[in-house]
N, C-alpha and C. Protein backbone atom coordinates (compact mmCIF):
# COMPACT_ATOMS: atom_id res chain seq x y z
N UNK A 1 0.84 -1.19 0.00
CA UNK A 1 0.00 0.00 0.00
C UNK A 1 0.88 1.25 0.00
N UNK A 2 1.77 1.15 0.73
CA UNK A 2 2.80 2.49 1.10
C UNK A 2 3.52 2.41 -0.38
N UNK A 3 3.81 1.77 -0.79
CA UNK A 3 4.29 2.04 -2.15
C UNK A 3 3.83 2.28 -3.41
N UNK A 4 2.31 1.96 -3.55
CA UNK A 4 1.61 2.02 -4.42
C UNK A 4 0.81 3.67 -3.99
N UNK A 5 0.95 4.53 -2.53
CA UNK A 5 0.60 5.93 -2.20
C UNK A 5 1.94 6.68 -2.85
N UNK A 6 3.13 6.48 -2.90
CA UNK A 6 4.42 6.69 -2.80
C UNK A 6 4.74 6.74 -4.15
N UNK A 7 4.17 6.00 -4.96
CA UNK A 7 4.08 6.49 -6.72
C UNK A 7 3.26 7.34 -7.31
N UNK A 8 1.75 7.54 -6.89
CA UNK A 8 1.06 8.11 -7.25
C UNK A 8 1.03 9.57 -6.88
N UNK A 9 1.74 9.63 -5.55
CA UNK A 9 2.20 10.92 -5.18
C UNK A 9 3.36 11.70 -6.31
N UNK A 10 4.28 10.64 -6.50
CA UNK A 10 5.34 10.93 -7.42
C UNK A 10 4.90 11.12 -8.93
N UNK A 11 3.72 10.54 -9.58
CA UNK A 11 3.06 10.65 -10.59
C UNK A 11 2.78 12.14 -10.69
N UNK A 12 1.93 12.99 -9.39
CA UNK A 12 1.40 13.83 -9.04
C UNK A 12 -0.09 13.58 -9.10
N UNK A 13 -0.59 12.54 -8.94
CA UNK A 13 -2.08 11.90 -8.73
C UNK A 13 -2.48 12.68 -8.17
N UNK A 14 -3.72 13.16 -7.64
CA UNK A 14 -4.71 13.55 -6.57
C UNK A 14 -6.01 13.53 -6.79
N UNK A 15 -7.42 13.20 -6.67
CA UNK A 15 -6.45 11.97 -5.50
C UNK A 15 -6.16 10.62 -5.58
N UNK A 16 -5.66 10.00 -4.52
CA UNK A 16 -4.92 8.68 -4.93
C UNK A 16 -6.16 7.25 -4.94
N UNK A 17 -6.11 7.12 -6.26
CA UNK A 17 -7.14 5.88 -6.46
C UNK A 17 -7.15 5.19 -5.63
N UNK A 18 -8.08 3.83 -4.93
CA UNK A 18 -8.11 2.99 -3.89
C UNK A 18 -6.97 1.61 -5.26
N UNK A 19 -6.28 1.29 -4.74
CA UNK A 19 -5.60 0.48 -5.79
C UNK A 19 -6.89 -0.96 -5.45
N UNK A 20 -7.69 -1.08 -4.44
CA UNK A 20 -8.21 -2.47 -4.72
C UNK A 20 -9.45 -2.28 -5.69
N UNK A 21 -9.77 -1.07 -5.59
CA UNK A 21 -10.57 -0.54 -6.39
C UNK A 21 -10.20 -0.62 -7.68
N UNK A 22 -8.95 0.17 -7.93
CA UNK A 22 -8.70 -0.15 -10.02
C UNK A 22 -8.32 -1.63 -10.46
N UNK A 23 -7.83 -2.32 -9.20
CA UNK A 23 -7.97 -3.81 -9.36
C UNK A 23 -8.68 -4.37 -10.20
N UNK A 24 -9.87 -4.01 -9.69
CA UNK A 24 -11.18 -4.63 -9.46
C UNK A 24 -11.44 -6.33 -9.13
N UNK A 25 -11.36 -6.44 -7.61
CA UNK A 25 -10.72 -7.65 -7.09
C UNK A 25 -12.19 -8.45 -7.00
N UNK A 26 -13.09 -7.66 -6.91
CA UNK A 26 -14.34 -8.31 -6.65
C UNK A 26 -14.82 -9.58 -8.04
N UNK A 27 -14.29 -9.50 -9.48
CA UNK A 27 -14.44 -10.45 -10.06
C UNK A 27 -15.71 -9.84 -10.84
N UNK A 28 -16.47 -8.64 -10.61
CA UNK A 28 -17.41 -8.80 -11.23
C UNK A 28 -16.81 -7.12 -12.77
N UNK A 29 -17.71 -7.16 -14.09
CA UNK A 29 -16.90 -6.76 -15.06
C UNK A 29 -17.52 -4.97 -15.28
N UNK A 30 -18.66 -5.05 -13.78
CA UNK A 30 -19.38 -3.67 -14.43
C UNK A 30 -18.27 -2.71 -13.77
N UNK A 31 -18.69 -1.11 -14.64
CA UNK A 31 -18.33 -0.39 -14.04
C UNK A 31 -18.20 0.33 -12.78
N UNK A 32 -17.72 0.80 -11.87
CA UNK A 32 -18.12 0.96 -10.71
C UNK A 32 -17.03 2.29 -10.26
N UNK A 33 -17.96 3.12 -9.64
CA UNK A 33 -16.63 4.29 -8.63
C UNK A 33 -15.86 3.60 -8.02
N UNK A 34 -14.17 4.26 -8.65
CA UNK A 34 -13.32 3.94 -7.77
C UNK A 34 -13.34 5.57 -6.17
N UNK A 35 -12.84 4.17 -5.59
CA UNK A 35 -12.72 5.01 -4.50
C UNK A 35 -11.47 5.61 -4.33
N UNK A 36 -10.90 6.10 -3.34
CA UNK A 36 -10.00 6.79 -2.98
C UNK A 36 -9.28 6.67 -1.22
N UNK A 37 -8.07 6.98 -1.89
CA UNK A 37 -7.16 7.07 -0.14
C UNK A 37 -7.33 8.26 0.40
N UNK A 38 -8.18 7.60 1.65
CA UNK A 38 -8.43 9.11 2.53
C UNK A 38 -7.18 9.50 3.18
N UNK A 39 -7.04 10.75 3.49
CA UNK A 39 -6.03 11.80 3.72
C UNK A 39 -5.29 10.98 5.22
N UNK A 40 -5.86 10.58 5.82
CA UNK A 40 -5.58 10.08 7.08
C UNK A 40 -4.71 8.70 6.66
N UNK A 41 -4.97 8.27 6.24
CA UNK A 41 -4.03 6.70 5.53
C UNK A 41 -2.90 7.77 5.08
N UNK A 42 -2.52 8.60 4.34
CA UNK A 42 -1.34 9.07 3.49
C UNK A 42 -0.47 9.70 4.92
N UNK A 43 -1.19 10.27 5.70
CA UNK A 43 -0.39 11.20 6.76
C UNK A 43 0.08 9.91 7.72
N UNK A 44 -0.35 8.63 8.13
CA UNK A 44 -0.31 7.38 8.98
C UNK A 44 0.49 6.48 8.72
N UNK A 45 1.03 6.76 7.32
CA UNK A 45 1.30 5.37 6.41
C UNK A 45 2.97 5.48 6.35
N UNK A 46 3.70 6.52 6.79
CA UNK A 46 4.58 6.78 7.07
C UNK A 46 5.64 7.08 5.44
N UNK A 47 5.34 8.09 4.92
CA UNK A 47 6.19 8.07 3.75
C UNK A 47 7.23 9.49 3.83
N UNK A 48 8.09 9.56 3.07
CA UNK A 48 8.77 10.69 3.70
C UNK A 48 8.28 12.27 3.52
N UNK A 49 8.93 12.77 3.92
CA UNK A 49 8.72 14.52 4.55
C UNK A 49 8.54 14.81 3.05
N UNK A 50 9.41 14.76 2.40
CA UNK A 50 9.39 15.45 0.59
C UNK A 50 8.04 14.92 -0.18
N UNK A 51 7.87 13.65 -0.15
CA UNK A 51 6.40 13.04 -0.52
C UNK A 51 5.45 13.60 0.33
N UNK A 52 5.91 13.94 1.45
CA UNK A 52 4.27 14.17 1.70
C UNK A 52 3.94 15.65 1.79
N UNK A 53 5.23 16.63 1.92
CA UNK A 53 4.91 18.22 0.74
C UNK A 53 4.11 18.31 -0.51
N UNK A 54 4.78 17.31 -1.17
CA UNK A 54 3.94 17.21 -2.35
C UNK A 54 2.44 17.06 -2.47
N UNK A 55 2.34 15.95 -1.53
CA UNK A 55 0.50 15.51 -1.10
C UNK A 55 0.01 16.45 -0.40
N UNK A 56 0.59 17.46 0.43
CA UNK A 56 0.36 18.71 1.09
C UNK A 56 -0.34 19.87 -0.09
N UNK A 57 0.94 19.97 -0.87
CA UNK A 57 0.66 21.02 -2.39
C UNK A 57 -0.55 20.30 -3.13
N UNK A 58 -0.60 19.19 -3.50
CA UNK A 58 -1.37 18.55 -4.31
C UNK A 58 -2.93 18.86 -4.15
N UNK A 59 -3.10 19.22 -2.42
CA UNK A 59 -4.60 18.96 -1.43
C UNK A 59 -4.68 20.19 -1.99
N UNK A 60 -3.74 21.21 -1.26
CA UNK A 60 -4.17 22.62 -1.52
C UNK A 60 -4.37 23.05 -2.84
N UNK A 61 -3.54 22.40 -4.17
CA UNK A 61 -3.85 22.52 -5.17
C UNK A 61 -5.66 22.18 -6.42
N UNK A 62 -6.13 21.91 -5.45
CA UNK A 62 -7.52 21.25 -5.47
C UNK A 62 -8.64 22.16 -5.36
N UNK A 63 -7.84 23.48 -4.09
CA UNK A 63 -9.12 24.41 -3.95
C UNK A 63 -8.37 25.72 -4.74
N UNK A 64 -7.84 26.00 -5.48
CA UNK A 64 -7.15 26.98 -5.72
C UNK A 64 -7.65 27.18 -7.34
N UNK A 65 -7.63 28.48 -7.65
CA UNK A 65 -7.68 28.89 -9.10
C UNK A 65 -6.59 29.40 -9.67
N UNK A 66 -6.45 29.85 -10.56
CA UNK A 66 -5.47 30.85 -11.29
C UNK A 66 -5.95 32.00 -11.99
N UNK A 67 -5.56 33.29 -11.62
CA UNK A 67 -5.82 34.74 -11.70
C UNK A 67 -5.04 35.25 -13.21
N UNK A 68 -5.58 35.59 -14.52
CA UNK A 68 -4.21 35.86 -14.89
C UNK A 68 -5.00 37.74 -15.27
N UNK A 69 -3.84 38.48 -14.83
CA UNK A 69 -4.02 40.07 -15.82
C UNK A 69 -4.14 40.50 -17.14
N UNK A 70 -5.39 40.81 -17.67
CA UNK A 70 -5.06 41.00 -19.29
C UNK A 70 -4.14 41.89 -19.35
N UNK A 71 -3.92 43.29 -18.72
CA UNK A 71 -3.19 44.83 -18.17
C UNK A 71 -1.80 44.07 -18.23
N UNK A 72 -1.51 43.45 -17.06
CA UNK A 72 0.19 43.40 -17.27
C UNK A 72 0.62 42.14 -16.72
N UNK A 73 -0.44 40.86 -17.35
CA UNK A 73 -0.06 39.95 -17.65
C UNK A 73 0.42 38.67 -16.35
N UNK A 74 0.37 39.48 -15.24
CA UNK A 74 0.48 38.76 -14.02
C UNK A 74 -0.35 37.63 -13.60
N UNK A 75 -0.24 36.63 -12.75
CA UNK A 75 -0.49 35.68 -12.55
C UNK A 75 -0.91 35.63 -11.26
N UNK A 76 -1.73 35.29 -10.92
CA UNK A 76 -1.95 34.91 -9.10
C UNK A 76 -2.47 34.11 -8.74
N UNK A 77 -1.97 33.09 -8.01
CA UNK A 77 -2.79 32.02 -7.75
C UNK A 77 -3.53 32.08 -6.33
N UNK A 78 -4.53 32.02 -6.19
CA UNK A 78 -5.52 31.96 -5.11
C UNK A 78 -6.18 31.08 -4.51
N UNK A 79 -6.49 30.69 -3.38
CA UNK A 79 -6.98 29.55 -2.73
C UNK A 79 -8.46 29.85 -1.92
N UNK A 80 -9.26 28.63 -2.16
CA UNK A 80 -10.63 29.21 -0.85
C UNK A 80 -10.80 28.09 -0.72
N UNK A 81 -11.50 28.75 1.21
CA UNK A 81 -11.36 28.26 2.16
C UNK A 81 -13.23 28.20 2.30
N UNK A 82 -13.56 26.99 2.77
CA UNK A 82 -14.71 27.20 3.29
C UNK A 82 -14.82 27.32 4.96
């Protein structure tokens, strides 16, 4: 499991598929939602400090837009918070 969070982080996934889920271990051929690794498994699962910046950036990268200036072309990226 820790290695299969530990690639997908490195991929830049977000978020990280349930791998028994894209399996699909159950045997049967319909389609079905994959699920996902909740945030609490990635912070528990013990992977290192640099991987888990990334999964840090990745979360926050989720609520954030991008601002750009027609005037002078600037960029801003912005985040919300509920």
């Amino acid at each position: 499991m820790r290695g299969n969070i530990q690639s997908k982080i490195e991929e830049r996934k977000y978020p990280i598929p349930c791998p028994l889920c894209v399996a699909g271990l159950d045997g049967n051929n319909e389609q079905k939602e994959v699920g996902t690794i909740p945030a609490w498994v990635v912070e528990t699962i013990g992977i290192s400090p640099e991987l888990f910046n990334i999964y840090t950036e990745m979360q926050l990268a989720e609520h954030s837009i991008t601002i750009e200036c027609r005037g002078c072309s600037s960029t801003l990226l912005t985040r919300f918070f509920e």
